[in-house]
N, C-alpha and C. Protein backbone atom coordinates (compact mmCIF):
# COMPACT_ATOMS: atom_id res chain seq x y z
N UNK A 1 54.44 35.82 -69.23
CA UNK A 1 53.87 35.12 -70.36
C UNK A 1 54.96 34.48 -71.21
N UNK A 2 55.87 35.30 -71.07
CA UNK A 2 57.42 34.71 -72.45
C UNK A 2 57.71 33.46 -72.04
N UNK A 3 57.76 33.49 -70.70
CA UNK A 3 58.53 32.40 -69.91
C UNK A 3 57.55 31.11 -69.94
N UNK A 4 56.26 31.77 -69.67
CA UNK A 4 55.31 30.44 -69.60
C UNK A 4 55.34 29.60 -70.97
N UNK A 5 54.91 30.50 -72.26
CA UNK A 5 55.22 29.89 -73.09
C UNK A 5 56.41 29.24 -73.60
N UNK A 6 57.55 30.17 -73.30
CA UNK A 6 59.02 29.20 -73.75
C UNK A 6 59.19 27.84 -73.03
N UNK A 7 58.91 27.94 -72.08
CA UNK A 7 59.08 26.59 -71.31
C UNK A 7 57.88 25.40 -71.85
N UNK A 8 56.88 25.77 -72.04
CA UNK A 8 55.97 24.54 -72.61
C UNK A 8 56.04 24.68 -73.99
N UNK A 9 56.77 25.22 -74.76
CA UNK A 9 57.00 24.92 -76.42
C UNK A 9 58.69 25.75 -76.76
N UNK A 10 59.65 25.22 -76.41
CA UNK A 10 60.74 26.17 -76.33
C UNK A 10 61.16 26.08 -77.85
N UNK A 11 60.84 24.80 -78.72
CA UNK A 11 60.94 25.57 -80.01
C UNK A 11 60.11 26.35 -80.63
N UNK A 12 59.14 27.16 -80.42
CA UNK A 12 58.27 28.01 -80.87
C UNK A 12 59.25 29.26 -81.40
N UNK A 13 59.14 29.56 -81.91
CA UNK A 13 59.05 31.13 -82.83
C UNK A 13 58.52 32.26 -82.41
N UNK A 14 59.65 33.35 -81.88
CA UNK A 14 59.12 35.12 -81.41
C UNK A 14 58.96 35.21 -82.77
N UNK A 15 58.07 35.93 -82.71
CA UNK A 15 57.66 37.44 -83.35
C UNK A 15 56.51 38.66 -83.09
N UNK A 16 56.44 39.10 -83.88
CA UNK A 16 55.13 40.15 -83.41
C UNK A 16 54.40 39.58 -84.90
N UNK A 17 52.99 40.09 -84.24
CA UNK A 17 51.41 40.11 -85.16
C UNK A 17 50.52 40.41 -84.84
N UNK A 18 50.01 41.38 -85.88
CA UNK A 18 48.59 42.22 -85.05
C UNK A 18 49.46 43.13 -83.79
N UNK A 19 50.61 43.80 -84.32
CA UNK A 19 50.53 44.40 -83.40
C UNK A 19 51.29 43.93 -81.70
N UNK A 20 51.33 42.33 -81.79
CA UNK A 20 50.96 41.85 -80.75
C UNK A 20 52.05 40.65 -80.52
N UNK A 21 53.01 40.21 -79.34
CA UNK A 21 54.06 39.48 -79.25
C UNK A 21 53.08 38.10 -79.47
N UNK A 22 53.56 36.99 -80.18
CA UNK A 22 53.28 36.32 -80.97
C UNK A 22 54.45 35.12 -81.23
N UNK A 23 53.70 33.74 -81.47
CA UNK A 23 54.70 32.93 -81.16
C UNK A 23 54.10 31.78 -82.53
N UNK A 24 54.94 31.65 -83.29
CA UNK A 24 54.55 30.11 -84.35
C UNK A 24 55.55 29.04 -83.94
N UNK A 25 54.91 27.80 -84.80
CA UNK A 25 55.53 26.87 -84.20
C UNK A 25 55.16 25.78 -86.09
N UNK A 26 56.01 25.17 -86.41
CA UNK A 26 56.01 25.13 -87.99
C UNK A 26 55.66 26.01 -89.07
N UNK A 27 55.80 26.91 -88.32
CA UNK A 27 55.25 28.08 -89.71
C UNK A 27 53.90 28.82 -89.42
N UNK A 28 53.59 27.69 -88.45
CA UNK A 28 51.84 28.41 -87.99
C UNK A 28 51.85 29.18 -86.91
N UNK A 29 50.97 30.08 -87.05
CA UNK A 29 50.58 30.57 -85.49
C UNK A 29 50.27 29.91 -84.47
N UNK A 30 50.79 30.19 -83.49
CA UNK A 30 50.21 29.12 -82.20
C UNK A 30 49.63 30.02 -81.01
N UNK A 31 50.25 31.20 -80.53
CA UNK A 31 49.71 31.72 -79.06
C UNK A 31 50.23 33.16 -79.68
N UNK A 32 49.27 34.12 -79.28
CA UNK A 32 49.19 36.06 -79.56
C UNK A 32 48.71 36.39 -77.91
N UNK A 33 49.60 37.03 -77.21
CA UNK A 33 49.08 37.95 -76.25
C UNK A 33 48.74 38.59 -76.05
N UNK A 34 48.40 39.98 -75.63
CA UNK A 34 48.21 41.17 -75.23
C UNK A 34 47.81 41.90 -73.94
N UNK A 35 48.42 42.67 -73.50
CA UNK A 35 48.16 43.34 -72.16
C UNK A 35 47.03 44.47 -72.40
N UNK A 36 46.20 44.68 -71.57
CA UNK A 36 44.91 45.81 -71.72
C UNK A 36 44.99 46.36 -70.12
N UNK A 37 43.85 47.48 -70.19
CA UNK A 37 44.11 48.20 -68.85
C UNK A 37 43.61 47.13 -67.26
N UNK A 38 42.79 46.44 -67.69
CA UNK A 38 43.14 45.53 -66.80
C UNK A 38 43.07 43.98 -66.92
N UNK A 39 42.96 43.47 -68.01
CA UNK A 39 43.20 41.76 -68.16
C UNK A 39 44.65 42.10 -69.03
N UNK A 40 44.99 40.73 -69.14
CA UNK A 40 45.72 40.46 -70.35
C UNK A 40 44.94 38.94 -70.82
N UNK A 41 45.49 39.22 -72.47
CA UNK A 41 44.35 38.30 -73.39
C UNK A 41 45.43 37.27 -73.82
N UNK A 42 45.38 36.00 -74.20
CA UNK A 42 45.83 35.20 -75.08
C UNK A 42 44.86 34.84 -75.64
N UNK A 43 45.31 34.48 -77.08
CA UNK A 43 44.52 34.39 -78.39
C UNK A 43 45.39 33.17 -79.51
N UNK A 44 44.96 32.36 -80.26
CA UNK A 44 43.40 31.76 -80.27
C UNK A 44 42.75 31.06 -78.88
N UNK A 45 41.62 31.25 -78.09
CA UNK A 45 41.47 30.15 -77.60
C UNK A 45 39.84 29.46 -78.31
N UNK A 46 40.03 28.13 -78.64
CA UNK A 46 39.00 27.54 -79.39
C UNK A 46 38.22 27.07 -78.60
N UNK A 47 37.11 26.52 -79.11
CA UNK A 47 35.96 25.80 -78.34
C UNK A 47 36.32 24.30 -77.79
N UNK A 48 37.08 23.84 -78.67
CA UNK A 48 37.70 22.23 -78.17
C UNK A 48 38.31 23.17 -76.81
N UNK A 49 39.69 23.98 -77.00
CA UNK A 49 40.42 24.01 -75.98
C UNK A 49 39.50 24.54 -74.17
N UNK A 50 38.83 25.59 -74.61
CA UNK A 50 37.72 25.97 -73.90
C UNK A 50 36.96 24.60 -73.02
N UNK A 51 36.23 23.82 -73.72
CA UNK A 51 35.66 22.62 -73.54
C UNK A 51 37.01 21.38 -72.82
N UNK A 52 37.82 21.26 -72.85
CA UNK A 52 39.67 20.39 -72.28
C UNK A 52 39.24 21.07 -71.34
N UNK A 53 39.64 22.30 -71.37
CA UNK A 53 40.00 22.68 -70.01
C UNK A 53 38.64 23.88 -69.14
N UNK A 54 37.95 23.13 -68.98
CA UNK A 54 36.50 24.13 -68.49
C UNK A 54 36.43 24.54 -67.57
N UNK A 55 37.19 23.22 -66.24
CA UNK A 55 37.12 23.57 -65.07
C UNK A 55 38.52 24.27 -64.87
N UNK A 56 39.47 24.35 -65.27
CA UNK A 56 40.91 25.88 -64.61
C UNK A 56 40.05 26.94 -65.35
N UNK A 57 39.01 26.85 -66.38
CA UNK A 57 39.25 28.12 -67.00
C UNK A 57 38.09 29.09 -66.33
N UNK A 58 37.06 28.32 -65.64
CA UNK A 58 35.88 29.07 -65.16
C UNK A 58 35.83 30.46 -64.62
N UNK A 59 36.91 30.57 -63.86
CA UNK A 59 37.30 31.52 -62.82
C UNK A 59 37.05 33.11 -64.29
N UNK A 60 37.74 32.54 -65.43
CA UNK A 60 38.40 33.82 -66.49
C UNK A 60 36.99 33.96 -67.88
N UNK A 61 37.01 34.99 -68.08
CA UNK A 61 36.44 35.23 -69.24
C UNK A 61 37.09 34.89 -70.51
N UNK A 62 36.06 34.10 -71.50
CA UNK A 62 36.43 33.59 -72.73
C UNK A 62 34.77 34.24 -73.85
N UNK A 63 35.85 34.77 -74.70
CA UNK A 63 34.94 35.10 -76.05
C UNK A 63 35.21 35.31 -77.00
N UNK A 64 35.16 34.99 -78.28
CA UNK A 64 35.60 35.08 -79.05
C UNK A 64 37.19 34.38 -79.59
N UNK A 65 37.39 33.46 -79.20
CA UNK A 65 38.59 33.12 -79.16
C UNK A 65 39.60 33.73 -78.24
N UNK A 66 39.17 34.50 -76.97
CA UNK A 66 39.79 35.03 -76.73
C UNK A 66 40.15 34.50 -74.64
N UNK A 67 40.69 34.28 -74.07
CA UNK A 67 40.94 34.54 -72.62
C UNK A 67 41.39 35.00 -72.56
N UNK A 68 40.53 36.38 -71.04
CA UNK A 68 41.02 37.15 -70.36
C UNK A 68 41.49 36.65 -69.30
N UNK A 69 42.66 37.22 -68.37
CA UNK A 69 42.70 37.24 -67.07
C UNK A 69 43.21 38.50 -66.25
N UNK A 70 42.55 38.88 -65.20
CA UNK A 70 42.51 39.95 -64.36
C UNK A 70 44.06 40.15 -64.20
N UNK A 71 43.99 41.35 -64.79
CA UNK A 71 45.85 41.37 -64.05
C UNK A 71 45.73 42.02 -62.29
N UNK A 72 44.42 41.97 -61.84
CA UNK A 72 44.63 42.06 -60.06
C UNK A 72 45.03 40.24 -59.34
N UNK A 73 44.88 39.86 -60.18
CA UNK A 73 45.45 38.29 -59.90
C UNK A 73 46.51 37.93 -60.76
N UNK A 74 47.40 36.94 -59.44
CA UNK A 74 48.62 36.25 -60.52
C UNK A 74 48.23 36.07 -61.41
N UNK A 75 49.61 35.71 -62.15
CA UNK A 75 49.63 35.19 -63.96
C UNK A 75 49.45 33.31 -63.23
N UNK A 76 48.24 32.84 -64.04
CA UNK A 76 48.23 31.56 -63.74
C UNK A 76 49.31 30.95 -64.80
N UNK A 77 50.68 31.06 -64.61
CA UNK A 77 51.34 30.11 -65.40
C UNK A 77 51.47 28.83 -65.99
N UNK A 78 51.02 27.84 -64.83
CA UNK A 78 51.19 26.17 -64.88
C UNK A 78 49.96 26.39 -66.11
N UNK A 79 48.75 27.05 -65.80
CA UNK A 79 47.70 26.87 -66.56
C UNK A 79 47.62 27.24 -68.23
N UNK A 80 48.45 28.23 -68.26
CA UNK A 80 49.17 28.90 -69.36
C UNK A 80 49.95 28.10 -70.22
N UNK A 81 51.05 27.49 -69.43
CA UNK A 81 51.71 26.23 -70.29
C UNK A 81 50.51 25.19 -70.86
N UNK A 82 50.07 24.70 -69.88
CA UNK A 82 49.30 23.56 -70.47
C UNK A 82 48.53 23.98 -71.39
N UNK A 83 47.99 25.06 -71.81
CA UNK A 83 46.87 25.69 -72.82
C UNK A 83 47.79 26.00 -74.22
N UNK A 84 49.20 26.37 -73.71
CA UNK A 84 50.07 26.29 -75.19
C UNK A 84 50.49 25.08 -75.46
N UNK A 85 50.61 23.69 -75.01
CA UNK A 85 50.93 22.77 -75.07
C UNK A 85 49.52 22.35 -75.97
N UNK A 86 48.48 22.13 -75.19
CA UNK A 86 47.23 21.59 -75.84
C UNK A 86 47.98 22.72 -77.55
N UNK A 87 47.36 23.85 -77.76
CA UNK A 87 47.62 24.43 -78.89
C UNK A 87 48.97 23.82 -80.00
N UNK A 88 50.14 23.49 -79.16
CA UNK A 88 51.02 23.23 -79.91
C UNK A 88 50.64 21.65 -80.81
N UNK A 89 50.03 20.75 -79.58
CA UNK A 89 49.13 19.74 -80.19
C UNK A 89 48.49 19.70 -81.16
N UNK A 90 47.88 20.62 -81.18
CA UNK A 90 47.03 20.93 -82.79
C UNK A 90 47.88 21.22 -84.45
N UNK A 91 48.97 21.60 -83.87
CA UNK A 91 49.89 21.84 -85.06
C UNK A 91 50.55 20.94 -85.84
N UNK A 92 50.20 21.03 -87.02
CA UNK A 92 51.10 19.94 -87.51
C UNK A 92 52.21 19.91 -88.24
């Protein structure tokens, strides 16, 4: 996940929040991860971004602002960048 995101926003900002490795980008929040017993989550995901990208995302569960993906399957990376990229888009 570090990698996916550093590479599609490499000036973004570590930190933790909620607990949770966490990345801003002007001051704002942009992408929160988390690992669980079997997905891992990135957080925010919105209804615009949801709606961009409908067809990579079908395969994964989305609720609440939230995508899961099975950690019995690769980390979809390429898909990962592009979803922090769209996000970094939003920032102003």
């Amino acid at each position: 996940m570090r990698k996916a995101i550093r590479e599609a926003v490499p000036q973004a900002e570590e930190m933790i929040s909620y607990k949770m490795p966490a990345y801003k980008l002007k001051g704002q929040p942009l992408i929160f991860f988390a690992a669980w017993s079997k997905h891992f989550s990135i957080y925010p995901a919105s209804n615009e971004m949801a709606a961009k990208f409908k067809k990579d995302l079908e395969p994964y569960q989305i609720s609440k602002g939230t995508i899961r993906f099975p950690l019995s399957e690769p980390v979809p990376v390429k898909l990962i960048e592009r979803l922090v990229r769209f996000r970094a888009k939003g920032i102003k």
